[in-house]
C-alpha atoms as a PDB file:
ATOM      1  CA  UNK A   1     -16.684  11.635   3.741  1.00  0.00           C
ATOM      2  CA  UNK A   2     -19.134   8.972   1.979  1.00  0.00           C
ATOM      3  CA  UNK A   3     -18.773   5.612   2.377  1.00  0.00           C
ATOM      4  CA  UNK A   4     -16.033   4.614   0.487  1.00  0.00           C
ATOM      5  CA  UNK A   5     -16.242   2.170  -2.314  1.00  0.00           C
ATOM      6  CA  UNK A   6     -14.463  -1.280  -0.916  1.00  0.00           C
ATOM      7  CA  UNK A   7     -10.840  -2.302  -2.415  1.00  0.00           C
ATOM      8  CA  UNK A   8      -5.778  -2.003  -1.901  1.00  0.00           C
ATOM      9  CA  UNK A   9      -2.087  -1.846  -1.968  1.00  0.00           C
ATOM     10  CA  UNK A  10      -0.516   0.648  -0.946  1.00  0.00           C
ATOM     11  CA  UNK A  11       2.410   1.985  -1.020  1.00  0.00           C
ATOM     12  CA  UNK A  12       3.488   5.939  -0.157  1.00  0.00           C
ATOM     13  CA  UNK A  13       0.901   6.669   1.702  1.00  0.00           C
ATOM     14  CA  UNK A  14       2.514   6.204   4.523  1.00  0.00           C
ATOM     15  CA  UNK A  15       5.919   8.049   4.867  1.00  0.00           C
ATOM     16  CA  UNK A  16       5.296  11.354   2.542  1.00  0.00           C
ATOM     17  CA  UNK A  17       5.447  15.038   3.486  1.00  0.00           C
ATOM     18  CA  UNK A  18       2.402  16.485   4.011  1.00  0.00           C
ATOM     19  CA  UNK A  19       0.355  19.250   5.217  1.00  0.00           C
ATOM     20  CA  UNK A  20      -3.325  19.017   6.634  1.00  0.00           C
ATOM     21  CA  UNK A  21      -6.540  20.660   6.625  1.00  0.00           C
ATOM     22  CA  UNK A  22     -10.104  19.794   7.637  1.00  0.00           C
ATOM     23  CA  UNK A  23     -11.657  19.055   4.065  1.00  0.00           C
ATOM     24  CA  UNK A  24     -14.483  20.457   2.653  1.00  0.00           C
ATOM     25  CA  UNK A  25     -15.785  18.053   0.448  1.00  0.00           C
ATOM     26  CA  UNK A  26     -15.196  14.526  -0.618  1.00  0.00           C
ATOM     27  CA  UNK A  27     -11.637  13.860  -3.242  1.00  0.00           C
ATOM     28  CA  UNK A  28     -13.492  12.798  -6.448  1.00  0.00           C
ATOM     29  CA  UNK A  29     -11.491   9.779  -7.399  1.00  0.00           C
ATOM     30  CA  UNK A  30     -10.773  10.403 -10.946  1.00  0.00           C
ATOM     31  CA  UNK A  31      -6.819  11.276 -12.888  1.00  0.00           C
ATOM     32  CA  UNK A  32      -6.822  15.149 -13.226  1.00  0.00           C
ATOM     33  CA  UNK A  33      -7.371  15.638 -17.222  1.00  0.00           C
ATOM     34  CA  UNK A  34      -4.163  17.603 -17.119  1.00  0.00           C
ATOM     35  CA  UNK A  35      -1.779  14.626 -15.874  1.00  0.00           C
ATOM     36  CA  UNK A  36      -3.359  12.151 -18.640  1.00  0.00           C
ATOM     37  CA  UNK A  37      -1.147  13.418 -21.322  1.00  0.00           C
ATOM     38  CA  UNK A  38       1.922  13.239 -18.867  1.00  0.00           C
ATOM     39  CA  UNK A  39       1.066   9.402 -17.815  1.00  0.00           C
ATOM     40  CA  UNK A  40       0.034   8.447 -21.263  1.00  0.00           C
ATOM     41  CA  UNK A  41       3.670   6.408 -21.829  1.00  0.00           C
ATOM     42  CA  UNK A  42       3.384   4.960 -18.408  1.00  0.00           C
ATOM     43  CA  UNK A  43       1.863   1.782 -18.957  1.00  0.00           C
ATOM     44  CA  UNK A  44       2.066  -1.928 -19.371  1.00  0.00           C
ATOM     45  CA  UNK A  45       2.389  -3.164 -22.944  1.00  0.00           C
ATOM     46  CA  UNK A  46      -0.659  -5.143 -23.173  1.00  0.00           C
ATOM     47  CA  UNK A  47      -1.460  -8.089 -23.612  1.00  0.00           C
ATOM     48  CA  UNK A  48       1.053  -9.077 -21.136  1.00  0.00           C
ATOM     49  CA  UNK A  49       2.811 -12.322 -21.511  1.00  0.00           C
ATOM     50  CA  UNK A  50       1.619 -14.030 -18.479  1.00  0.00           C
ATOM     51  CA  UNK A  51      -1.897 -11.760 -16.896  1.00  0.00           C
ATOM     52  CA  UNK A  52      -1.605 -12.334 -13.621  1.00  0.00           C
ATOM     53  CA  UNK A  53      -5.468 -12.747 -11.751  1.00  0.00           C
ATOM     54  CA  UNK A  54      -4.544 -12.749  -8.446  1.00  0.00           C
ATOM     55  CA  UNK A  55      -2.331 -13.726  -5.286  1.00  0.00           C
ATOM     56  CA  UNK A  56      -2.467 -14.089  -1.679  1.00  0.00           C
ATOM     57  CA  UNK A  57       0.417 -12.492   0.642  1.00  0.00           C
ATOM     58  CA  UNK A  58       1.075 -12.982   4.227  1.00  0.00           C
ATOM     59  CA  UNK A  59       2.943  -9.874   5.506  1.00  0.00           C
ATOM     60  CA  UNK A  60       5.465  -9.798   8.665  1.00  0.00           C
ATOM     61  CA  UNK A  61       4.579  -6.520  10.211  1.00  0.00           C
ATOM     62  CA  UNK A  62       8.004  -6.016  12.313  1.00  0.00           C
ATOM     63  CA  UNK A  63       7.542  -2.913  14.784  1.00  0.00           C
ATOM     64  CA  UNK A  64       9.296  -2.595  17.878  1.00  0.00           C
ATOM     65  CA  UNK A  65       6.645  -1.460  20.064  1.00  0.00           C
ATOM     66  CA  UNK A  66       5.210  -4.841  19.777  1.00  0.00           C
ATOM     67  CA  UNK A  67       5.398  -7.447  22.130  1.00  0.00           C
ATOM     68  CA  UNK A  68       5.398  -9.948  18.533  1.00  0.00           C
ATOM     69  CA  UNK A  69       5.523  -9.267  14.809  1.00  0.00           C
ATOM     70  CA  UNK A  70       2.119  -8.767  13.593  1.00  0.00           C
ATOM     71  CA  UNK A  71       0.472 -11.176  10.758  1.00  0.00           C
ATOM     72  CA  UNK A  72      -1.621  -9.501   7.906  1.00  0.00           C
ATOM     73  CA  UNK A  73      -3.154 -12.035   5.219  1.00  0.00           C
ATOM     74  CA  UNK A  74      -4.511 -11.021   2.182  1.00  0.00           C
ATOM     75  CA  UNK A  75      -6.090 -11.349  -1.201  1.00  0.00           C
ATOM     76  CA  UNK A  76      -5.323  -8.968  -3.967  1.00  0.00           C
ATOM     77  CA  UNK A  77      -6.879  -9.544  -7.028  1.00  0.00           C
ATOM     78  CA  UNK A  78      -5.869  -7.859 -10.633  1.00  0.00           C
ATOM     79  CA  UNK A  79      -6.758  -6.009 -13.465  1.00  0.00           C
ATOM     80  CA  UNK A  80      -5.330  -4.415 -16.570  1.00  0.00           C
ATOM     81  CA  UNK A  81      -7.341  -0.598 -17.683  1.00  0.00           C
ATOM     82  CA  UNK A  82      -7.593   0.049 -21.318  1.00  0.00           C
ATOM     83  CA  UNK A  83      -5.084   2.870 -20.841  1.00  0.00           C
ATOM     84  CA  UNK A  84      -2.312   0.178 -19.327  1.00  0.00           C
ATOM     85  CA  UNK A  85      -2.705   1.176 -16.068  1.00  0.00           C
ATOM     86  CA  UNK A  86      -3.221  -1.618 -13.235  1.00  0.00           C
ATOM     87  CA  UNK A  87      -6.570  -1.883 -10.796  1.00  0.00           C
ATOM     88  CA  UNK A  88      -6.288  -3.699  -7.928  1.00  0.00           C
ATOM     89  CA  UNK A  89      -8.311  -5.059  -5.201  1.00  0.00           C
ATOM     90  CA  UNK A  90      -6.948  -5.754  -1.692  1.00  0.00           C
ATOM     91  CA  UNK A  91      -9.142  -7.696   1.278  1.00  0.00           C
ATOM     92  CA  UNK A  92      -7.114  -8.524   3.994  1.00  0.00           C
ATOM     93  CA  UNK A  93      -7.335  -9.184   7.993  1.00  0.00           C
ATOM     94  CA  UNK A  94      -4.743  -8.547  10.641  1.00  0.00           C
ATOM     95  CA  UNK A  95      -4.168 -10.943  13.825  1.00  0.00           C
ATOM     96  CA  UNK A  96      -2.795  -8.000  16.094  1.00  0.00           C
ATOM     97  CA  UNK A  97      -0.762  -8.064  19.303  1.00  0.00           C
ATOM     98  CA  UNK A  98      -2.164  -8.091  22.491  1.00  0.00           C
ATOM     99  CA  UNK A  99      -5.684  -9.004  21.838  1.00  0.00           C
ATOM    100  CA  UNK A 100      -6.090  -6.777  18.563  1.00  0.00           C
ATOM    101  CA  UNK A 101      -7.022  -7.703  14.818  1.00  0.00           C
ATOM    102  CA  UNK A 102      -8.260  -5.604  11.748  1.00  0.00           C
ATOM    103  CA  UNK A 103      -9.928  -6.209   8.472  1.00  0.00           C
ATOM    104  CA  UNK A 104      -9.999  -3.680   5.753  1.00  0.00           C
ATOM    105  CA  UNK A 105     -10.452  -3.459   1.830  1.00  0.00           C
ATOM    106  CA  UNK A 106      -8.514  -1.309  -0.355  1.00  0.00           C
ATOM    107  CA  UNK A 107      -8.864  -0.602  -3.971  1.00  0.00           C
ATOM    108  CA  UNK A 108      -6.305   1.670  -6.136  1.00  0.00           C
ATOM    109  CA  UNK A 109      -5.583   1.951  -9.398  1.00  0.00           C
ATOM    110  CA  UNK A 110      -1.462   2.684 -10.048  1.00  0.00           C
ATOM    111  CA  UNK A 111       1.284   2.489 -12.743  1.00  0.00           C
ATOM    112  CA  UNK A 112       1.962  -1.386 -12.766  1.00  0.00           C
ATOM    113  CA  UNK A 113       1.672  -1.370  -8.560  1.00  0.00           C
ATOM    114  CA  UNK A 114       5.008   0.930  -8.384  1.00  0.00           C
ATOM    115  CA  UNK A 115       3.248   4.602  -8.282  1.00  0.00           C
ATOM    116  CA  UNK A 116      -0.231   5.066  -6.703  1.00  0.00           C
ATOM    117  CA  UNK A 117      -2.823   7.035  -8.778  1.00  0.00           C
ATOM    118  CA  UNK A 118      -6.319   6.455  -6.605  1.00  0.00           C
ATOM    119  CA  UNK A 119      -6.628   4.602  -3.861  1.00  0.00           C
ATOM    120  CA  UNK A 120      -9.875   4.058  -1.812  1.00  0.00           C
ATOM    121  CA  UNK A 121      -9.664   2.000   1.500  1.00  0.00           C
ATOM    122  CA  UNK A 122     -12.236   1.212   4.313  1.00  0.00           C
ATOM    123  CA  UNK A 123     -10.836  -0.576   7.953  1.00  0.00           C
ATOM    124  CA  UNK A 124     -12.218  -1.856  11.067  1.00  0.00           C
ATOM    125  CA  UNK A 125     -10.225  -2.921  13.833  1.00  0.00           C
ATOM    126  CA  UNK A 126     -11.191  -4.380  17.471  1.00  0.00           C
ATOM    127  CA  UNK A 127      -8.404  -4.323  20.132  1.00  0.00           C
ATOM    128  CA  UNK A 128      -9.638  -6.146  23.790  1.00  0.00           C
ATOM    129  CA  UNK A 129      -7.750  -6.926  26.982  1.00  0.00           C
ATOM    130  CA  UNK A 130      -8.218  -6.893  30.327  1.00  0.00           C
ATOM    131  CA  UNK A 131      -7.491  -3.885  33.120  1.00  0.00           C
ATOM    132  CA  UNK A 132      -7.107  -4.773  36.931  1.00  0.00           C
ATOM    133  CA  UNK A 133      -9.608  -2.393  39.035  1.00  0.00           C
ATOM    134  CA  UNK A 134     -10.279  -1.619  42.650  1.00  0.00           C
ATOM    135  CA  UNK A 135     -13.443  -2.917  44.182  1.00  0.00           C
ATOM    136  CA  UNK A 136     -14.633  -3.615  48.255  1.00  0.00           C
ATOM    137  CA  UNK A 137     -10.974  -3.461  49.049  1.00  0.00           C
ATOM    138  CA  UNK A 138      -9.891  -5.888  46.248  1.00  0.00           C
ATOM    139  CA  UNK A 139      -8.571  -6.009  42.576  1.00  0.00           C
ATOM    140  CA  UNK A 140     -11.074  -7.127  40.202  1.00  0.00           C
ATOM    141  CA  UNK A 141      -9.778  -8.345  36.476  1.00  0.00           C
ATOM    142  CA  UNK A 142     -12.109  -6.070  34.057  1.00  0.00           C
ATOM    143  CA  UNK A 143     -12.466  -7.071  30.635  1.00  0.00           C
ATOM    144  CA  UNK A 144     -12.697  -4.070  28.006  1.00  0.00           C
ATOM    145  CA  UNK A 145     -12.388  -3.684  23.954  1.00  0.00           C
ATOM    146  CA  UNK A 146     -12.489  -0.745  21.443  1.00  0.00           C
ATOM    147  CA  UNK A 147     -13.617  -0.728  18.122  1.00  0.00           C
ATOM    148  CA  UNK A 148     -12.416   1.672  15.339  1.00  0.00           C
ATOM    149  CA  UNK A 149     -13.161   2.503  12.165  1.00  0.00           C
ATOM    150  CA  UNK A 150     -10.914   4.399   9.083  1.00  0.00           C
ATOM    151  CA  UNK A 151     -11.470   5.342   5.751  1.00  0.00           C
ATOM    152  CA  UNK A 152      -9.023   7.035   3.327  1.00  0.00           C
ATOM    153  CA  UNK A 153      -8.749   8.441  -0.186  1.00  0.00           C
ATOM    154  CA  UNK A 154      -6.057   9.187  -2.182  1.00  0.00           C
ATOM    155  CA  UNK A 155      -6.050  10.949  -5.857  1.00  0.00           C
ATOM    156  CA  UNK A 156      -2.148  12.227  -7.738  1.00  0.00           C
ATOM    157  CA  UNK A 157      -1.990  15.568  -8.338  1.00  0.00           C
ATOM    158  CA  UNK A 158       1.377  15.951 -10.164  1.00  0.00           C
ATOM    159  CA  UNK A 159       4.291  13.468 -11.548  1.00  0.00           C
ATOM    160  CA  UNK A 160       7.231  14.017 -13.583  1.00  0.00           C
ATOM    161  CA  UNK A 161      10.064  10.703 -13.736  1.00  0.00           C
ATOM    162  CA  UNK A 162      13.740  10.418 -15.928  1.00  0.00           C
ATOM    163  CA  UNK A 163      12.490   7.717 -18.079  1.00  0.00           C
ATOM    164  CA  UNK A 164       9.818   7.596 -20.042  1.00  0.00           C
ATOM    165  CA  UNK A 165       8.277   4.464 -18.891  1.00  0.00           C
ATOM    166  CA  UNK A 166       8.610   3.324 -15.325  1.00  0.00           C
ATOM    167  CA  UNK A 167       6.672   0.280 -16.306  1.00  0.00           C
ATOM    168  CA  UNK A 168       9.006  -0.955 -18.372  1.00  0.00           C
ATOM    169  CA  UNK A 169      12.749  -0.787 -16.090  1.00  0.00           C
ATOM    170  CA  UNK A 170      15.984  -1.660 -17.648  1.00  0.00           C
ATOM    171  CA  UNK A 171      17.859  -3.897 -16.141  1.00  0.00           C
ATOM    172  CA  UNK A 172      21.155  -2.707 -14.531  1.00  0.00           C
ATOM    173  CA  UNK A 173      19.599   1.228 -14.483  1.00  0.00           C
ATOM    174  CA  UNK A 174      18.228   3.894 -11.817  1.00  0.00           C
ATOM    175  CA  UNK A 175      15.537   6.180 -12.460  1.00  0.00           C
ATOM    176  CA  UNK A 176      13.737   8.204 -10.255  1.00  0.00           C
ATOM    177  CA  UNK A 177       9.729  10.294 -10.020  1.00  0.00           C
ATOM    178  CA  UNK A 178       8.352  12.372  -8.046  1.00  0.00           C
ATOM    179  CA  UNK A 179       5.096  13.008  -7.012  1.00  0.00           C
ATOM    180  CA  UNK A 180       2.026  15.734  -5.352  1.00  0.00           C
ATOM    181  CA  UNK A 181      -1.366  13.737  -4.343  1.00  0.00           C
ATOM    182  CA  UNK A 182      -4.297  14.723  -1.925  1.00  0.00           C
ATOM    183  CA  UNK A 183      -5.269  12.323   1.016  1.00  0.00           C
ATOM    184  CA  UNK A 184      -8.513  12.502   2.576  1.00  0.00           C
ATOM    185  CA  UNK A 185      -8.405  10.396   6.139  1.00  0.00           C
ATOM    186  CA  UNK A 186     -11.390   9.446   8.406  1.00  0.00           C
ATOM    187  CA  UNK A 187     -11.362   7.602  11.540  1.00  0.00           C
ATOM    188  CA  UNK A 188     -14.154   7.250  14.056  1.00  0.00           C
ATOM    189  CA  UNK A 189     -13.550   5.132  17.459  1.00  0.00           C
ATOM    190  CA  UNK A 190     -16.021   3.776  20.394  1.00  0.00           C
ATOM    191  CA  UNK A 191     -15.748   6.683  22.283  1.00  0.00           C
ATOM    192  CA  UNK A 192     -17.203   8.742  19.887  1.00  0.00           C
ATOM    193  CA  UNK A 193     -14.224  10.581  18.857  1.00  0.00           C
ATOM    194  CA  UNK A 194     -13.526  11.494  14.914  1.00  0.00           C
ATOM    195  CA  UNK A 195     -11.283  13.177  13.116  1.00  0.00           C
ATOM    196  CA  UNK A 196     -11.263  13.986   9.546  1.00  0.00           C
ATOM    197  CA  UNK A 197      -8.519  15.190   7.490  1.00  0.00           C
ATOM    198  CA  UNK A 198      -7.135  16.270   4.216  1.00  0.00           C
ATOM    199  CA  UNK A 199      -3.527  16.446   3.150  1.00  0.00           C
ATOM    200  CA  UNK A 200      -1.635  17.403   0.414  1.00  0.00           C
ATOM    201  CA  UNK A 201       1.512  14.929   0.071  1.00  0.00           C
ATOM    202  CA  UNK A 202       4.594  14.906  -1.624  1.00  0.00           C
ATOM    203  CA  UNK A 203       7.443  11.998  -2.274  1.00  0.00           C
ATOM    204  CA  UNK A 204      10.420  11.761  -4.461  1.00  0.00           C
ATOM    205  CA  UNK A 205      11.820   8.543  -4.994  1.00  0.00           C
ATOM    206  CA  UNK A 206      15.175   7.091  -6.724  1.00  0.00           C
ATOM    207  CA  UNK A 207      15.423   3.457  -7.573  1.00  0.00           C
ATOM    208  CA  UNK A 208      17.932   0.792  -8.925  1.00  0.00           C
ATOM    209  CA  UNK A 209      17.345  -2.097 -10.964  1.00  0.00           C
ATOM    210  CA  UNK A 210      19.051  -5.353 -10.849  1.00  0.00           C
ATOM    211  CA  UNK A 211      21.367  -6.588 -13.657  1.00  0.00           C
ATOM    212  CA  UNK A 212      19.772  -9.458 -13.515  1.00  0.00           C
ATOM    213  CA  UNK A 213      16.494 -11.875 -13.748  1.00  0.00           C
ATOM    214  CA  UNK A 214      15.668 -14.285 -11.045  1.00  0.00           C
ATOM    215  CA  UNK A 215      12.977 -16.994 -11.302  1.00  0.00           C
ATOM    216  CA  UNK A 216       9.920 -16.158 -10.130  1.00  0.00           C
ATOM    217  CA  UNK A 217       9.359 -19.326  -8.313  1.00  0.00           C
ATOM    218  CA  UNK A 218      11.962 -18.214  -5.984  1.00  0.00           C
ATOM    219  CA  UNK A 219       8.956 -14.965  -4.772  1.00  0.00           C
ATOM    220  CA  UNK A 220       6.376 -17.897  -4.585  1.00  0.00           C
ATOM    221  CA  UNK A 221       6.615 -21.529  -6.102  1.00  0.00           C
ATOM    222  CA  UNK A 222       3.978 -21.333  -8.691  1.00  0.00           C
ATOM    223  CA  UNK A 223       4.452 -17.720 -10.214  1.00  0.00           C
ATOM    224  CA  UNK A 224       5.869 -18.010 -13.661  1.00  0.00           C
ATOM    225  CA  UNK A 225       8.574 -16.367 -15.498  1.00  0.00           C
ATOM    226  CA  UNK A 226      11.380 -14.043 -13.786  1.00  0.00           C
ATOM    227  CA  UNK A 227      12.039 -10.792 -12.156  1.00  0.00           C
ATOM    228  CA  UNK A 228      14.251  -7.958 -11.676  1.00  0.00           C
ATOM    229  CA  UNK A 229      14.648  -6.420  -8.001  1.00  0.00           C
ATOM    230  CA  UNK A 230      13.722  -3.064  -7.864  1.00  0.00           C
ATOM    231  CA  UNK A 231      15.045  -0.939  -4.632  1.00  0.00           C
ATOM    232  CA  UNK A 232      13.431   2.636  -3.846  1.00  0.00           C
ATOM    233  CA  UNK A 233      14.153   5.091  -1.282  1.00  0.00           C
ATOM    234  CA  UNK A 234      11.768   7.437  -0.526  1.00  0.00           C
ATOM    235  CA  UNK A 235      13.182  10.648   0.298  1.00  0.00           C
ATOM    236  CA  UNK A 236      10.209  11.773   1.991  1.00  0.00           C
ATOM    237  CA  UNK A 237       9.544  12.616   5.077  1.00  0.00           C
ATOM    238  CA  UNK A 238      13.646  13.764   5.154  1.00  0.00           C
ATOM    239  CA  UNK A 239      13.991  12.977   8.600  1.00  0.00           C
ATOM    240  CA  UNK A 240      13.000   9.137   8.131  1.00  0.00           C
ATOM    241  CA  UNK A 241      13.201   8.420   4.770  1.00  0.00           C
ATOM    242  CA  UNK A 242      11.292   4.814   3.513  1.00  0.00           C
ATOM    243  CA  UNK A 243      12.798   1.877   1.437  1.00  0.00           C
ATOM    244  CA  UNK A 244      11.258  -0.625  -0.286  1.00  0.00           C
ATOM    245  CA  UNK A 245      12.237  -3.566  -2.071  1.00  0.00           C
ATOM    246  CA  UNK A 246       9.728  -4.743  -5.124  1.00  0.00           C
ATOM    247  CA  UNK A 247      10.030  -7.714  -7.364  1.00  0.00           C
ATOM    248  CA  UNK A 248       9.046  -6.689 -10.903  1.00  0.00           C
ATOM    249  CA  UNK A 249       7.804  -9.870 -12.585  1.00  0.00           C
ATOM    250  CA  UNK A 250       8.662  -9.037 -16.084  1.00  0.00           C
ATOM    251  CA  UNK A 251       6.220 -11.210 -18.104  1.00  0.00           C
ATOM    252  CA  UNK A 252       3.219  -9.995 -16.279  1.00  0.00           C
ATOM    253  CA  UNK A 253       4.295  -6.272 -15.765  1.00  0.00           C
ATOM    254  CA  UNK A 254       3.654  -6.228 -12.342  1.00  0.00           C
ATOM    255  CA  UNK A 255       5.528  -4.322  -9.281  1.00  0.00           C
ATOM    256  CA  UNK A 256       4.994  -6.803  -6.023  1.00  0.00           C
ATOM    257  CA  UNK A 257       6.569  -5.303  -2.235  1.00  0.00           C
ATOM    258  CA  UNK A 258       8.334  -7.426  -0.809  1.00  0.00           C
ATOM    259  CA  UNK A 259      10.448  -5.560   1.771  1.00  0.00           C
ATOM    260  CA  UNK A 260       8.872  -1.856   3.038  1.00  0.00           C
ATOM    261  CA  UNK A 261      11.297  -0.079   6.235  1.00  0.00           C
ATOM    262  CA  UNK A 262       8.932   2.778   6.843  1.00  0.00           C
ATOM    263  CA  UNK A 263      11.384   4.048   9.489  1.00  0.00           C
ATOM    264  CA  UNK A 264      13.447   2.677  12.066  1.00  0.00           C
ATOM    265  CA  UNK A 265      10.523   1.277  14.176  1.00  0.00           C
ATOM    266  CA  UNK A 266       8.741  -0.568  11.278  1.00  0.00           C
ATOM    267  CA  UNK A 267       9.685  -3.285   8.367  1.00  0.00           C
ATOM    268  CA  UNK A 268       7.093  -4.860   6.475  1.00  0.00           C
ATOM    269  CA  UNK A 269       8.520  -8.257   4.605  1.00  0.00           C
ATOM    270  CA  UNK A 270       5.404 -10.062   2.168  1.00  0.00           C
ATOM    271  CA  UNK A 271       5.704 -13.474   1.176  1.00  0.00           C
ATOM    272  CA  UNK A 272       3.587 -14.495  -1.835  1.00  0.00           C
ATOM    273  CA  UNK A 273       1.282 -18.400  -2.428  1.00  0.00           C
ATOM    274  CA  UNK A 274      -1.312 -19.334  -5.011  1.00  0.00           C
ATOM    275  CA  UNK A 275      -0.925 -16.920  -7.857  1.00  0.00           C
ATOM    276  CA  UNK A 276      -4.132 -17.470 -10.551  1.00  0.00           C
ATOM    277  CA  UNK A 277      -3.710 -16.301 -14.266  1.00  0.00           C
ATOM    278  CA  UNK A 278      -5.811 -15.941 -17.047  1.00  0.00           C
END
């Protein structure tokens, strides 16, 4: 895999169906020609009211094998495509449990943050503690620490939905898409070990809309205008199925997690400060 470009969000990547294969060459990060005509009514009406720049977001990563939630802080910073699709770009670092913290970069491009196109991410996370070993007939503290590495790429494949523009939801109604992609995974550790892998993922999703608008301010002081709640569930993998709750901030056409349950171990909740605009 080359070194991927740096850059965010996310959202399925984890939780879908899949199947894997060593890959044979790098995903070229481009929208198949044939889908272009399918997305074409997809897409923020723009100029948007209010163009959001960017936003920071602390996320409460909740899992149960940890001793504490986990913090991750980030900055994701926007921008609208001539073709009303959204780019974003994602830096963020984690302050892990037990003595382990990350820093990545992810980049994507996605219909208004709800459905990932491309996505492009690089990581690097450090874990250290401390292991007791036996030495001259006595137990010697022995610091240690690992280092990893992970890159990923992501590129849609197929997409069909029940309305024809899931950028623009109506208040009080469900709709629901579904969706093929290819993932391309590396990760490389310390100890020399790495595994590369393609996969070719599937998700179908239904979702509500709320009947009706909130203030934004309520999502983060200083964001303007209102938004509808959007819930999804993700009926992929069947077996542990993935719900997420989005605010849609109507005046700047913009999808924003704020609750993820991957599964039964994990819930992500996002809480949003110092939104810029243009």
């Amino acid at each position: 895999m080359r070194t991927p470009l740096g850059f965010a969000l996310a959202i399925c990547i984890a939780g879908c169906a899949s199947t894997g294969r060593v890959p044979e060459r790098d995903l070229e990060l481009s929208v198949p020609s044939q889908l272009v005509s399918v997305l074409a009514s997809h897409r923020a009406t723009l100029p948007v009211e209010r163009d959001l720049a960017g936003i920071d977001s602390i996320t409460t990563i909740d899992h149960k094998a940890n001793v504490r939630p986990v913090t991750e802080e980030s900055r994701t910073v926007f921008e609208w495509q001539n073709n009303g699709h959204l780019s974003s770009t994602t830096s963020s670092y984690r302050d892990g449990a037990g003595g382990a913290d990350a820093t990545g970069v992810v980049t994507s491009v996605s219909l208004c943050g709800l459905v990932p196109l491309l996505i492009e991410s690089a990581g690097q996370s450090t874990s250290r503690g401390t292991a007791v070993i036996p030495a001259g007939g006595a137990f010697v503290p022995f610091g240690f620490s690992s280092n990893s590495k992970s890159a990923m790429r992501f590129r849609i494949s197929s997409f069909a939905s029940t309305v024809p523009n899931v950028c623009s939801p109506v208040p009080g109604s469900s709709f629901s898409y579904e969706t093929t992609g290819e993932r391309q995974r590396m990760i490389e550790t310390s100890v020399i070990f790495r595994s590369d892998i393609q996969r070719t993922e599937s998700d179908s999703v239904e979702c509500s809309v709320s009947a009706t608008e909130k203030p934004a301010s309520g999502i983060s002081a200083d964001l303007r205008g209102g938004y509808f709640e959007v819930s999804c569930l993700h009926k992929e993998p069947a077996n542990s199925p993935r719900r997420s709750v989005y605010a849609f901030l109507r005046t700047s056409g913009v999808y924003m997690p704020i609750t993820v349950r991957f599964n039964e171990w994990q819930t992500n909740e996002s809480r949003y400060t110092t939104p810029s605009y243009r």
